[in-house]
PDB file of N, CA and C in Angstrom:
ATOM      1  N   UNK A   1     -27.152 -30.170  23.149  1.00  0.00           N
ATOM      2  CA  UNK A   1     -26.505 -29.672  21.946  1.00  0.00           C
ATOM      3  C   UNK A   1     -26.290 -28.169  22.072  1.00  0.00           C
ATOM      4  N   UNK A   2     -25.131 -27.859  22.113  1.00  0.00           N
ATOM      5  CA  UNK A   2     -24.670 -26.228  21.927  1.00  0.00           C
ATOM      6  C   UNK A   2     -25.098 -25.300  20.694  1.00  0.00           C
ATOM      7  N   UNK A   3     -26.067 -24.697  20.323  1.00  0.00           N
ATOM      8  CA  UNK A   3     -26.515 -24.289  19.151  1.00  0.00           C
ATOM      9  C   UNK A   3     -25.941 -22.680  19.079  1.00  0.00           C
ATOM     10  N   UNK A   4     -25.067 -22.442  20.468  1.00  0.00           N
ATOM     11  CA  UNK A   4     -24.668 -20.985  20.089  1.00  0.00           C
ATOM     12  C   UNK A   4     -23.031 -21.612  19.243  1.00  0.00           C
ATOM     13  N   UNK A   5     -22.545 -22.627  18.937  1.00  0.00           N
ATOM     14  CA  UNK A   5     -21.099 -22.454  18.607  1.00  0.00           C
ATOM     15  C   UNK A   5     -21.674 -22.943  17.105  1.00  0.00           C
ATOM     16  N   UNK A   6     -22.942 -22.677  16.160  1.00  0.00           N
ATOM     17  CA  UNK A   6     -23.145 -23.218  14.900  1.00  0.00           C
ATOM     18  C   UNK A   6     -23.119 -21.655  14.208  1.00  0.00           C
ATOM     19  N   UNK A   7     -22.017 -21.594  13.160  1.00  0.00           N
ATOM     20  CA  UNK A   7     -21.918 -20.522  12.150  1.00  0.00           C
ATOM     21  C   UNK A   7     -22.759 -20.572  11.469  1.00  0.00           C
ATOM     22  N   UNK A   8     -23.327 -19.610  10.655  1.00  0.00           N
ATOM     23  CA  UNK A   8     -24.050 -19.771   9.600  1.00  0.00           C
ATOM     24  C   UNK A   8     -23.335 -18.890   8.459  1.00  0.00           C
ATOM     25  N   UNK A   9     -23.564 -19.500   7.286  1.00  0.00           N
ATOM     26  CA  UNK A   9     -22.363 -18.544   6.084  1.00  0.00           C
ATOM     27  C   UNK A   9     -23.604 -17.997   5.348  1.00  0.00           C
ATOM     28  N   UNK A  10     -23.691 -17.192   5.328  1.00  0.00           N
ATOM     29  CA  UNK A  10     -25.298 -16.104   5.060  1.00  0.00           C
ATOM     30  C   UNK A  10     -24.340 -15.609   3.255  1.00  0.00           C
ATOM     31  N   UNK A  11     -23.587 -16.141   2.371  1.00  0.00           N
ATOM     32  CA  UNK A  11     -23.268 -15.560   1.592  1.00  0.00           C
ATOM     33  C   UNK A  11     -23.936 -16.495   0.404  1.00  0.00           C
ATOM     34  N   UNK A  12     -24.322 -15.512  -0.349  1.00  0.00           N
ATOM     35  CA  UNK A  12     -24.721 -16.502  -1.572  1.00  0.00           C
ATOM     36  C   UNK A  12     -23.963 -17.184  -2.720  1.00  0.00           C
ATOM     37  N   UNK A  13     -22.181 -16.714  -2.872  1.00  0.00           N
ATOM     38  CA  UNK A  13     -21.707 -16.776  -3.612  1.00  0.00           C
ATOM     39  C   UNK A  13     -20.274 -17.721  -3.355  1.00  0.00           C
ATOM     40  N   UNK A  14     -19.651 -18.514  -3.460  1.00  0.00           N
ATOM     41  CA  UNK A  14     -18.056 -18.611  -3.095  1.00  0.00           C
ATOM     42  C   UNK A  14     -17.256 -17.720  -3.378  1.00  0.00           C
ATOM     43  N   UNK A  15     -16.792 -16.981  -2.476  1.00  0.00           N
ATOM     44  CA  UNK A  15     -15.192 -16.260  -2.859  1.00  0.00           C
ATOM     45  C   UNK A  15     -14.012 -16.318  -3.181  1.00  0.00           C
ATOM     46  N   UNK A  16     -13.457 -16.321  -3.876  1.00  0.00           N
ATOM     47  CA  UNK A  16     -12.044 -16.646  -4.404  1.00  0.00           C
ATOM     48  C   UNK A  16     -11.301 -15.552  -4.187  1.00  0.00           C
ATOM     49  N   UNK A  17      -9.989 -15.912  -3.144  1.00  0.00           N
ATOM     50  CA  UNK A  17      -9.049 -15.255  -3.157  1.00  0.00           C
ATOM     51  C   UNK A  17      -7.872 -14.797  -4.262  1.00  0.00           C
ATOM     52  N   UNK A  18      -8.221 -13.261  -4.664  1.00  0.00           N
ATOM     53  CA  UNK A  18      -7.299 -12.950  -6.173  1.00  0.00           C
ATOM     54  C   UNK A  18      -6.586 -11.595  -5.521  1.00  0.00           C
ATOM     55  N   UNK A  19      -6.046 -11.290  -6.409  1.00  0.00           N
ATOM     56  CA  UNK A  19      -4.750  -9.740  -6.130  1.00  0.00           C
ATOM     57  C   UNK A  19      -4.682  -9.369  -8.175  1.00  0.00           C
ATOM     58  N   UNK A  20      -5.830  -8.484  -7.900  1.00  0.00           N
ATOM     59  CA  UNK A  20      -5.374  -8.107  -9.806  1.00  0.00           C
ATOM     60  C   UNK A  20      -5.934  -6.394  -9.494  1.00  0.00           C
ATOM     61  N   UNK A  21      -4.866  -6.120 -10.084  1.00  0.00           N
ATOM     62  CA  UNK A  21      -5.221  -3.921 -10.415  1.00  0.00           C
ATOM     63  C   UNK A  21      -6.283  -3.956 -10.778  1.00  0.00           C
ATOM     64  N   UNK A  22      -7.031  -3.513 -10.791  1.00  0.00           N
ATOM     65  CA  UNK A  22      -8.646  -2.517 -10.823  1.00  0.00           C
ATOM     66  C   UNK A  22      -8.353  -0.903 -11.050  1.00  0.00           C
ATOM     67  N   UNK A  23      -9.512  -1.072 -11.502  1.00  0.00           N
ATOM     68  CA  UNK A  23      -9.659   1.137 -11.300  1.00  0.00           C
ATOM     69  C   UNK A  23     -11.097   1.114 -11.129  1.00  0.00           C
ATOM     70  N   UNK A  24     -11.737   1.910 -10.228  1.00  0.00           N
ATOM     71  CA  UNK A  24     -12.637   2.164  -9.562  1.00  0.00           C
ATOM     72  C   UNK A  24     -13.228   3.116  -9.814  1.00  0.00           C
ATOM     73  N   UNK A  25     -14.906   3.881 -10.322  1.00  0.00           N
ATOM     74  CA  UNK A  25     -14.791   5.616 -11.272  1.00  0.00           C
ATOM     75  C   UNK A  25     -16.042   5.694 -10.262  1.00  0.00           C
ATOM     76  N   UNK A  26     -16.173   6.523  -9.470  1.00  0.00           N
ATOM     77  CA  UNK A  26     -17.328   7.175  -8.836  1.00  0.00           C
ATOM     78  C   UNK A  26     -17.616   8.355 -10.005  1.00  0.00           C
ATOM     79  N   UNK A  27     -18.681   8.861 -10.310  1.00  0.00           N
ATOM     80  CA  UNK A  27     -18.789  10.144 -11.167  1.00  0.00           C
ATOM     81  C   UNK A  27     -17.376  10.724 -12.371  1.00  0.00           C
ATOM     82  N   UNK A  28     -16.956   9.461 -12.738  1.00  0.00           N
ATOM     83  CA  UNK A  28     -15.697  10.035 -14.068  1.00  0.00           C
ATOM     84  C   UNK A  28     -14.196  10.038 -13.010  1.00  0.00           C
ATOM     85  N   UNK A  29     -14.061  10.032 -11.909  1.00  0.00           N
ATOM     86  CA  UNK A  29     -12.993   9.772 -11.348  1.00  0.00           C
ATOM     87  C   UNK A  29     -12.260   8.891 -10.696  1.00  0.00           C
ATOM     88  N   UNK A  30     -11.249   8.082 -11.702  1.00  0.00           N
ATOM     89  CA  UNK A  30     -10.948   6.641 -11.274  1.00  0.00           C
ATOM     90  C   UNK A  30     -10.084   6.820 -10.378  1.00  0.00           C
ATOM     91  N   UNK A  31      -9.940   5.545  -9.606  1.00  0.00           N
ATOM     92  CA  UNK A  31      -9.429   5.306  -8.228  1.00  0.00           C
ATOM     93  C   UNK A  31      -8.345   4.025  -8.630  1.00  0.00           C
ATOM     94  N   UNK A  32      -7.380   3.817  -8.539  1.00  0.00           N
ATOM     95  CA  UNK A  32      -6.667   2.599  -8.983  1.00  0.00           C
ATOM     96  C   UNK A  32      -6.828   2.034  -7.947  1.00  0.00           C
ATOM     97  N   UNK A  33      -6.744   0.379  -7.559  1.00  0.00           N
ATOM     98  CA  UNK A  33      -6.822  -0.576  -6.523  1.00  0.00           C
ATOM     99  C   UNK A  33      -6.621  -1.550  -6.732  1.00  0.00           C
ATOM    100  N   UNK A  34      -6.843  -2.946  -5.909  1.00  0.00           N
ATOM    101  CA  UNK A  34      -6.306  -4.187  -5.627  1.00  0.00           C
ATOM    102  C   UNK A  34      -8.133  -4.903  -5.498  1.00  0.00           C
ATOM    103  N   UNK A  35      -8.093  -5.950  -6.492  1.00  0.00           N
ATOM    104  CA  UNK A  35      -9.236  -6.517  -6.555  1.00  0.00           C
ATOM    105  C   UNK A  35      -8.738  -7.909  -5.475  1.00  0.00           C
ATOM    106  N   UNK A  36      -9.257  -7.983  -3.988  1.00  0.00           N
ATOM    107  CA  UNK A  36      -8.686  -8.810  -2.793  1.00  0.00           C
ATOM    108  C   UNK A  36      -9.725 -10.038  -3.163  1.00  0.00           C
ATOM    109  N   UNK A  37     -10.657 -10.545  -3.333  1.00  0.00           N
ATOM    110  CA  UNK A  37     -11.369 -11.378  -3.253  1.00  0.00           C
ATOM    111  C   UNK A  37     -12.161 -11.199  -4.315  1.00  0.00           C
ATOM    112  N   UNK A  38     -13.367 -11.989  -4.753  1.00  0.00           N
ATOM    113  CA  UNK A  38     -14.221 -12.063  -5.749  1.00  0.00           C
ATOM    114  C   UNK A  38     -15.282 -13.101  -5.874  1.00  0.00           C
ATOM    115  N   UNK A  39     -16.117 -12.862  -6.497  1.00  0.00           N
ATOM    116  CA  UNK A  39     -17.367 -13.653  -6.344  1.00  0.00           C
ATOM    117  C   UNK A  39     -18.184 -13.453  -7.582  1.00  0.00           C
ATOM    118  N   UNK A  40     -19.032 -14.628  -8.057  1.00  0.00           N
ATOM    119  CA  UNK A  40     -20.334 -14.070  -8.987  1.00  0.00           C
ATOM    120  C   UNK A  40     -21.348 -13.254  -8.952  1.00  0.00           C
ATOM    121  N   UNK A  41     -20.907 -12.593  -7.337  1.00  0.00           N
ATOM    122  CA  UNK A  41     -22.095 -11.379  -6.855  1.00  0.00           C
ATOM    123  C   UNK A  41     -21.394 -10.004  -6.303  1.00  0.00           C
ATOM    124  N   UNK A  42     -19.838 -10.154  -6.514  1.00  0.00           N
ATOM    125  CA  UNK A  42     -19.305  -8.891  -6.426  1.00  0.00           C
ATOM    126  C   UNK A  42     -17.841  -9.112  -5.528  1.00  0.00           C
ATOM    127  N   UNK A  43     -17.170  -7.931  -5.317  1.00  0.00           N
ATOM    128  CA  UNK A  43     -15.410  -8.029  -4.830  1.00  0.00           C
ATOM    129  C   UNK A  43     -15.730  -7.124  -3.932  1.00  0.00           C
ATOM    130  N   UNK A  44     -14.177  -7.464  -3.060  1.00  0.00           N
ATOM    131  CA  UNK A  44     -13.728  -6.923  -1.898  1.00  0.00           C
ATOM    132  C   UNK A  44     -12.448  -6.334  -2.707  1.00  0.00           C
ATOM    133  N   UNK A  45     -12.092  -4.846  -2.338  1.00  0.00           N
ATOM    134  CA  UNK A  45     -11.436  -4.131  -3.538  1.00  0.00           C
ATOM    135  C   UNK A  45     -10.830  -3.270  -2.291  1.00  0.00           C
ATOM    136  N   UNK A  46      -9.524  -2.947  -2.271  1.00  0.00           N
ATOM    137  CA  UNK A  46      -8.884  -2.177  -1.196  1.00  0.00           C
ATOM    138  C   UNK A  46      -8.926  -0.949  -1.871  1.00  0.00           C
ATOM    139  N   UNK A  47      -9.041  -0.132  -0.705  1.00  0.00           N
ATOM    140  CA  UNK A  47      -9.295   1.315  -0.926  1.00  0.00           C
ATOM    141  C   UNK A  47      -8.011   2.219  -0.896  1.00  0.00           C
ATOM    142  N   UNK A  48      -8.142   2.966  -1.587  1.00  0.00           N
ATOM    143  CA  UNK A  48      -6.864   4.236  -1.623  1.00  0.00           C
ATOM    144  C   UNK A  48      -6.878   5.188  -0.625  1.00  0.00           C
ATOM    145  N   UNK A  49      -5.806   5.655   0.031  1.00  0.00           N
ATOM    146  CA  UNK A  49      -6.042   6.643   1.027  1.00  0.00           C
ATOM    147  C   UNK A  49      -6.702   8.057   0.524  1.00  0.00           C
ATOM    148  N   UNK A  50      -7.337   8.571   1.071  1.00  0.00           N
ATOM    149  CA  UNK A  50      -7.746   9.275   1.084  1.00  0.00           C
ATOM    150  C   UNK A  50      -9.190   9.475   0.457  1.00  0.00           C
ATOM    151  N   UNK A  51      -9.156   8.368   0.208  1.00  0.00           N
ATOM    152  CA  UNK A  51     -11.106   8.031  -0.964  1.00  0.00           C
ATOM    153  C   UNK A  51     -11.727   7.229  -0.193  1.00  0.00           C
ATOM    154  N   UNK A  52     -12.804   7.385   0.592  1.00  0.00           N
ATOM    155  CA  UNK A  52     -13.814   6.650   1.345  1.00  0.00           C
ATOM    156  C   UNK A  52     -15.323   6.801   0.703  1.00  0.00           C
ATOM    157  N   UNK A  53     -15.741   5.840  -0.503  1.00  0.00           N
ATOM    158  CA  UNK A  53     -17.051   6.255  -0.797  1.00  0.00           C
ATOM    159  C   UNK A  53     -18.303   5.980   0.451  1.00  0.00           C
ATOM    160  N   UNK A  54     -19.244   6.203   0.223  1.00  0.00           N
ATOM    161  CA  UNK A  54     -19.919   5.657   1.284  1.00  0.00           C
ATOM    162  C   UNK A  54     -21.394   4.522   0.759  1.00  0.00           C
ATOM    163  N   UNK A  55     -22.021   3.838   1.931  1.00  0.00           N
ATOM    164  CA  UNK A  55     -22.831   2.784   1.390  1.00  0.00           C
ATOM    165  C   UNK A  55     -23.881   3.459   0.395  1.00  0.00           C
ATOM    166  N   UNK A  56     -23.823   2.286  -0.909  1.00  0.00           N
ATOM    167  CA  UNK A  56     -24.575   2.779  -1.925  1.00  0.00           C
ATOM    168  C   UNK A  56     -24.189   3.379  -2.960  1.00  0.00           C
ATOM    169  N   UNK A  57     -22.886   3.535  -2.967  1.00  0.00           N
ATOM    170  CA  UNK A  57     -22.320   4.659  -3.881  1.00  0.00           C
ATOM    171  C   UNK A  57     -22.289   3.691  -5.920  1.00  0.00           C
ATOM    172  N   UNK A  58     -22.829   4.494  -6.271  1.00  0.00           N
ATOM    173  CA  UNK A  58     -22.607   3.788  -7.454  1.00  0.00           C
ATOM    174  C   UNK A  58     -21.395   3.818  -8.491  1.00  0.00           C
ATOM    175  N   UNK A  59     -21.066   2.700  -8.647  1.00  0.00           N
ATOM    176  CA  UNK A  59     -19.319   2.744  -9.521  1.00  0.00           C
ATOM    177  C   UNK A  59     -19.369   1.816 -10.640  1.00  0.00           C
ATOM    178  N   UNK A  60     -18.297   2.487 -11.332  1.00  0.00           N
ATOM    179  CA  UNK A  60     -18.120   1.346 -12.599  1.00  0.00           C
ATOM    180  C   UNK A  60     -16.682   0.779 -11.749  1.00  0.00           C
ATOM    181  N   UNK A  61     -16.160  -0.230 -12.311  1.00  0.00           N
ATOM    182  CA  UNK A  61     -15.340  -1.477 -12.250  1.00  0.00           C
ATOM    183  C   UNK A  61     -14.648  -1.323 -13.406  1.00  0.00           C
ATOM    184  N   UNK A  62     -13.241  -0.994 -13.976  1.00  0.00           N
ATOM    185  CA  UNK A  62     -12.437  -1.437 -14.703  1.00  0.00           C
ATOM    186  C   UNK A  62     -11.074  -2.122 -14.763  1.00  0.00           C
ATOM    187  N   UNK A  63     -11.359  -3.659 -15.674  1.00  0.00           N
ATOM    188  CA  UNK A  63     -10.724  -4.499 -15.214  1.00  0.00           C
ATOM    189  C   UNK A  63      -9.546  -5.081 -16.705  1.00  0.00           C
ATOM    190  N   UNK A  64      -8.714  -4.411 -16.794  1.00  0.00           N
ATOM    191  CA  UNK A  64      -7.449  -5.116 -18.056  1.00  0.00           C
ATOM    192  C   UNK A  64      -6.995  -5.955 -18.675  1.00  0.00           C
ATOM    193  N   UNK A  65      -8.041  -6.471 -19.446  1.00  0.00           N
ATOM    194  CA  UNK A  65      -7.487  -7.443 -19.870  1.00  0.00           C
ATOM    195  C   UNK A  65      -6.759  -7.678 -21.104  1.00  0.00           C
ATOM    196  N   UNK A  66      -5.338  -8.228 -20.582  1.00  0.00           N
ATOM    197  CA  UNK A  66      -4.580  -8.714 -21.925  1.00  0.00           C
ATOM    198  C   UNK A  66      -5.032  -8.793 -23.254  1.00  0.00           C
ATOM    199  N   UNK A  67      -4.928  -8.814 -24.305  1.00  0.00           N
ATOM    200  CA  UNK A  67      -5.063  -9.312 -25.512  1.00  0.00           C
ATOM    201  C   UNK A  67      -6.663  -9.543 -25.498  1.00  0.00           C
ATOM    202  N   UNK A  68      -7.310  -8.558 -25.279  1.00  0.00           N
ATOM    203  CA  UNK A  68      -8.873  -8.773 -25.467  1.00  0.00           C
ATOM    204  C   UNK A  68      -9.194  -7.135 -24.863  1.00  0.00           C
ATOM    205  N   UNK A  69     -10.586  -7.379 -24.901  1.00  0.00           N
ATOM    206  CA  UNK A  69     -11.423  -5.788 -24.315  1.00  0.00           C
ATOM    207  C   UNK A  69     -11.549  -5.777 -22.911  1.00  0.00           C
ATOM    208  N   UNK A  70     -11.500  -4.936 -22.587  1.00  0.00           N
ATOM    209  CA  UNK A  70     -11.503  -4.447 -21.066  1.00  0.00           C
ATOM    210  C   UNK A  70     -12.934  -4.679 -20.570  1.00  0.00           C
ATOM    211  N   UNK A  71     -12.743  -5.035 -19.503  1.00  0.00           N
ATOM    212  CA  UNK A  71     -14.100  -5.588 -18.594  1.00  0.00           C
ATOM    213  C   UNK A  71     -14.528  -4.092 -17.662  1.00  0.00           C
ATOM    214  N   UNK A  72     -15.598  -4.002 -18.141  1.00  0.00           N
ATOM    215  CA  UNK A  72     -16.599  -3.002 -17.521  1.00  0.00           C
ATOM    216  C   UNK A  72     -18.132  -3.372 -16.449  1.00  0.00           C
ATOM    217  N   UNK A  73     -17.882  -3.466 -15.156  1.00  0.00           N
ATOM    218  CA  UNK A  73     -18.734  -3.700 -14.533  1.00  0.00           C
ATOM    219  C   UNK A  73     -19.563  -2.456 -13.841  1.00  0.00           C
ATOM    220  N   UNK A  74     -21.054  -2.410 -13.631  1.00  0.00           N
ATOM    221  CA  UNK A  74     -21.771  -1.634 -12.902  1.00  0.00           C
ATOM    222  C   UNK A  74     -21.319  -2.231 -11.420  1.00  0.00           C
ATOM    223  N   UNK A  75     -21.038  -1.502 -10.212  1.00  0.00           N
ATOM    224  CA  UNK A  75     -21.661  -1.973  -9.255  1.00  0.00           C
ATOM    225  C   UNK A  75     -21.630  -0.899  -7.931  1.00  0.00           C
ATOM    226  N   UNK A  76     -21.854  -1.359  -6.776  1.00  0.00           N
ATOM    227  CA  UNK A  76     -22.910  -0.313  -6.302  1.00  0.00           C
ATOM    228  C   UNK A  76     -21.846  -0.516  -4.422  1.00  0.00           C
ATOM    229  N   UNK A  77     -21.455   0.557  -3.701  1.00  0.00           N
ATOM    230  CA  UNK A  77     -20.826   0.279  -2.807  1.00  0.00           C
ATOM    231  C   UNK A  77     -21.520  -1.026  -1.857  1.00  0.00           C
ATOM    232  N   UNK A  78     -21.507  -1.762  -1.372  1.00  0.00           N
ATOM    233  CA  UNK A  78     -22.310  -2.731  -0.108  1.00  0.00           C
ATOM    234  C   UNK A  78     -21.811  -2.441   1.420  1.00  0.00           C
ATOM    235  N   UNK A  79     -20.508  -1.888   1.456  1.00  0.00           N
ATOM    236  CA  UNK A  79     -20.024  -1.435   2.572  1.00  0.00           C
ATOM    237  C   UNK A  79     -18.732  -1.326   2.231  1.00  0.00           C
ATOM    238  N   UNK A  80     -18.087  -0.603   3.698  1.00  0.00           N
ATOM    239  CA  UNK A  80     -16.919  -0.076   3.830  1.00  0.00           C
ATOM    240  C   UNK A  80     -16.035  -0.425   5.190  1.00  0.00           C
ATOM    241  N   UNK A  81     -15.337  -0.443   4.874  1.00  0.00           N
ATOM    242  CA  UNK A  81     -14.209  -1.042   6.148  1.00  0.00           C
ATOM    243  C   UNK A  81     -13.187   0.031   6.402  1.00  0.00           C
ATOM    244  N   UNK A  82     -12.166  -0.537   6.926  1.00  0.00           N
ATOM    245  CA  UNK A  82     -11.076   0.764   7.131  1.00  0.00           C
ATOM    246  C   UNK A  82     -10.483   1.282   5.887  1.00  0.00           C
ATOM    247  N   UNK A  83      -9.915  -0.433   5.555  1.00  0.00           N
ATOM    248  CA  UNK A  83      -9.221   0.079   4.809  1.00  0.00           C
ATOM    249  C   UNK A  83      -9.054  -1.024   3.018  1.00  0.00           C
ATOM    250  N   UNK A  84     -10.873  -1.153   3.178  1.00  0.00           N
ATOM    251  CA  UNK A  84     -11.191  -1.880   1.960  1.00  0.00           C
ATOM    252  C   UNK A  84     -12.452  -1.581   1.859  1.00  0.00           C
ATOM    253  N   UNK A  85     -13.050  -2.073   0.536  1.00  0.00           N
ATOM    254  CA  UNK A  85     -15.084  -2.162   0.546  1.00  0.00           C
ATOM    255  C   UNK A  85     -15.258  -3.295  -0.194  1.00  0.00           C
ATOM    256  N   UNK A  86     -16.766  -3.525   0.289  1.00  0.00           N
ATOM    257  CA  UNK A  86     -17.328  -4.645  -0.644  1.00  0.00           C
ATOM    258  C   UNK A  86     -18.434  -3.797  -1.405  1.00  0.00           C
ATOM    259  N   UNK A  87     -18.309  -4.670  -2.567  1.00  0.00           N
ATOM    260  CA  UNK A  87     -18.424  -3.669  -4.207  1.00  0.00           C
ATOM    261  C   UNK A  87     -19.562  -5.327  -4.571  1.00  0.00           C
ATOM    262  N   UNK A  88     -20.925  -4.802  -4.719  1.00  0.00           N
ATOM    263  CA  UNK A  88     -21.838  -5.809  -5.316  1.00  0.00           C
ATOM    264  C   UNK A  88     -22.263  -5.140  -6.558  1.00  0.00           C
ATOM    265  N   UNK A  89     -22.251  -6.487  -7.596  1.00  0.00           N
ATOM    266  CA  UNK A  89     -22.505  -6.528  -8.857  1.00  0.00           C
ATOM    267  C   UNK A  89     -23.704  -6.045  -9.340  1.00  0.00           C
ATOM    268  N   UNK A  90     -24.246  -5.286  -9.878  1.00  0.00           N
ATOM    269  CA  UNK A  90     -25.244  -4.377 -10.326  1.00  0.00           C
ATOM    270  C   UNK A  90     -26.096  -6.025 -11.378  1.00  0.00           C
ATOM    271  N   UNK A  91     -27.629  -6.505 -11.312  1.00  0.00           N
ATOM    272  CA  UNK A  91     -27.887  -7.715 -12.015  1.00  0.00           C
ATOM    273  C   UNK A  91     -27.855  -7.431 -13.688  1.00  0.00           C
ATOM    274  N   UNK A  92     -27.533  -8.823 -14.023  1.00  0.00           N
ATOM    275  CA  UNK A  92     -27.445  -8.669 -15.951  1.00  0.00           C
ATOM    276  C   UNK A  92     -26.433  -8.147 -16.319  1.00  0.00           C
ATOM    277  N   UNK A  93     -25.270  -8.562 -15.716  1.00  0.00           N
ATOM    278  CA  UNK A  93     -23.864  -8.655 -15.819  1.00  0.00           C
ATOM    279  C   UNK A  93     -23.414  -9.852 -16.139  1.00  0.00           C
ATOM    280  N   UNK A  94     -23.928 -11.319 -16.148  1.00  0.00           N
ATOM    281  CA  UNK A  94     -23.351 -12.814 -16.005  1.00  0.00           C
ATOM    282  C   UNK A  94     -22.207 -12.916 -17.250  1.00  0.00           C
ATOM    283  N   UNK A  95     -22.610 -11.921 -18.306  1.00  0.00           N
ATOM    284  CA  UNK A  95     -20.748 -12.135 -19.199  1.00  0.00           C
ATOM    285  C   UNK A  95     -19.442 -12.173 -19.137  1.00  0.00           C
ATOM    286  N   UNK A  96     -20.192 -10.650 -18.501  1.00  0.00           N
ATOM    287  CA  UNK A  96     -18.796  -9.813 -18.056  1.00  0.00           C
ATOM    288  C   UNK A  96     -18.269 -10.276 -16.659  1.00  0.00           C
ATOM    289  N   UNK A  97     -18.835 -10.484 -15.619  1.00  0.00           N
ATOM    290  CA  UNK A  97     -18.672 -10.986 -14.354  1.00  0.00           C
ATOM    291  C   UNK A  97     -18.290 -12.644 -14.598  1.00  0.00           C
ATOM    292  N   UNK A  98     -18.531 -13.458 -15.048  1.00  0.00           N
ATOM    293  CA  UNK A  98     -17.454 -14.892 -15.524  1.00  0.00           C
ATOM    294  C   UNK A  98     -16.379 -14.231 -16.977  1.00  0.00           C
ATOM    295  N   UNK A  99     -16.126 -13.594 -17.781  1.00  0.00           N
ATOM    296  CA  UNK A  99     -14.935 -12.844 -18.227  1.00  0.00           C
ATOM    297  C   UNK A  99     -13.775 -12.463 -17.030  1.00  0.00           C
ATOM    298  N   UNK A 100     -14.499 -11.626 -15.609  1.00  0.00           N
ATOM    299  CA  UNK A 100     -13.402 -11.198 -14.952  1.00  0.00           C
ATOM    300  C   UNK A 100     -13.296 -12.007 -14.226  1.00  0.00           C
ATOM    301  N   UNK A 101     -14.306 -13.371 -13.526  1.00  0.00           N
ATOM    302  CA  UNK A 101     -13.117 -14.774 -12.978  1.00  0.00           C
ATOM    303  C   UNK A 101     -12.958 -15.209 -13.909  1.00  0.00           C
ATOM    304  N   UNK A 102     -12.713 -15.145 -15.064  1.00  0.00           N
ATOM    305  CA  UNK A 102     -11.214 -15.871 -15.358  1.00  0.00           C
ATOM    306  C   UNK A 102     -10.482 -15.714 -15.655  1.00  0.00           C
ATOM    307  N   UNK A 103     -10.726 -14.307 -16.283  1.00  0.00           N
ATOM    308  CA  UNK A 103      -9.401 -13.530 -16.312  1.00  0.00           C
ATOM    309  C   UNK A 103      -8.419 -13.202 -14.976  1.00  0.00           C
ATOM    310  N   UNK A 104      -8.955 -13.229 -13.806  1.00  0.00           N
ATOM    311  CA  UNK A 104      -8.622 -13.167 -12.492  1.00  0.00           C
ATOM    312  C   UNK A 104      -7.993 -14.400 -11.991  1.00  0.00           C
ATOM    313  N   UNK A 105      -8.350 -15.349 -12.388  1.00  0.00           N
ATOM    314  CA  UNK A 105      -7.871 -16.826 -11.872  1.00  0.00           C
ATOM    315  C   UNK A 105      -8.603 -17.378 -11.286  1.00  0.00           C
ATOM    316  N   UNK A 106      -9.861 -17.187 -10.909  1.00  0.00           N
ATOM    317  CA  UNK A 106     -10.841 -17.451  -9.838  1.00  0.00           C
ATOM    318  C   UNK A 106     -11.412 -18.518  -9.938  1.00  0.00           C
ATOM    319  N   UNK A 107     -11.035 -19.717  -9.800  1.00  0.00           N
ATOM    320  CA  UNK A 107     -11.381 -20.843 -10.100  1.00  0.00           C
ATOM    321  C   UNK A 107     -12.823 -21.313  -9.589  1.00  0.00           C
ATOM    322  N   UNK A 108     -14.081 -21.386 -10.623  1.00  0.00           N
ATOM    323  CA  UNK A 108     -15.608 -21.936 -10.288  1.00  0.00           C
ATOM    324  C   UNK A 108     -15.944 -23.361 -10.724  1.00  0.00           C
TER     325      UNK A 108
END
């Protein structure tokens, strides 16, 4: 049995592929962006040129929603890529974080 060709998916959450505007606030300064993926434990959020936070960075999440209140998430950088990051959900969020899949489309 070949045990080097077995993946393991080390994620705790399913991801759902979405495309919805975001704004991103390190210290009071928002960042507009593209919310790429999503999860009950946090998004993959493309980055703006010239803004590279780094691991750990703490951010709020603001997310628009239509005909209701705007979704406000804590969350905290998890990493960085070229030219995206993954953004994990700060815990004791479960309202607001099922508010923005479904406002997102993110089917659970």
């Amino acid at each position: 049995m070949d045990t080097a060709a077995i993946a393991v998916e080390k994620r705790k959450h399913v991801r759902h592929n979405v495309l919805c505007a975001v704004l991103v606030a390190p210290n009071g300064h928002s960042h507009e962006g593209y919310i790429l993926d999503l999860s009950e434990g946090g998004a993959r959020v493309d980055l703006v040129p010239g803004w590279t936070p780094t691991n750990g960075t703490q951010l709020r999440m603001f997310f628009d929603v239509p005909d209701s209140d705007a979704i406000t998430l804590h969350t905290q950088v998890a990493w960085v890529a070229i030219d995206h990051m993954g953004l994990q959900f700060d815990p004791a969020q479960e309202a607001e974080i099922e508010r923005l899949l479904d406002a997102a489309g993110a089917v659970h």
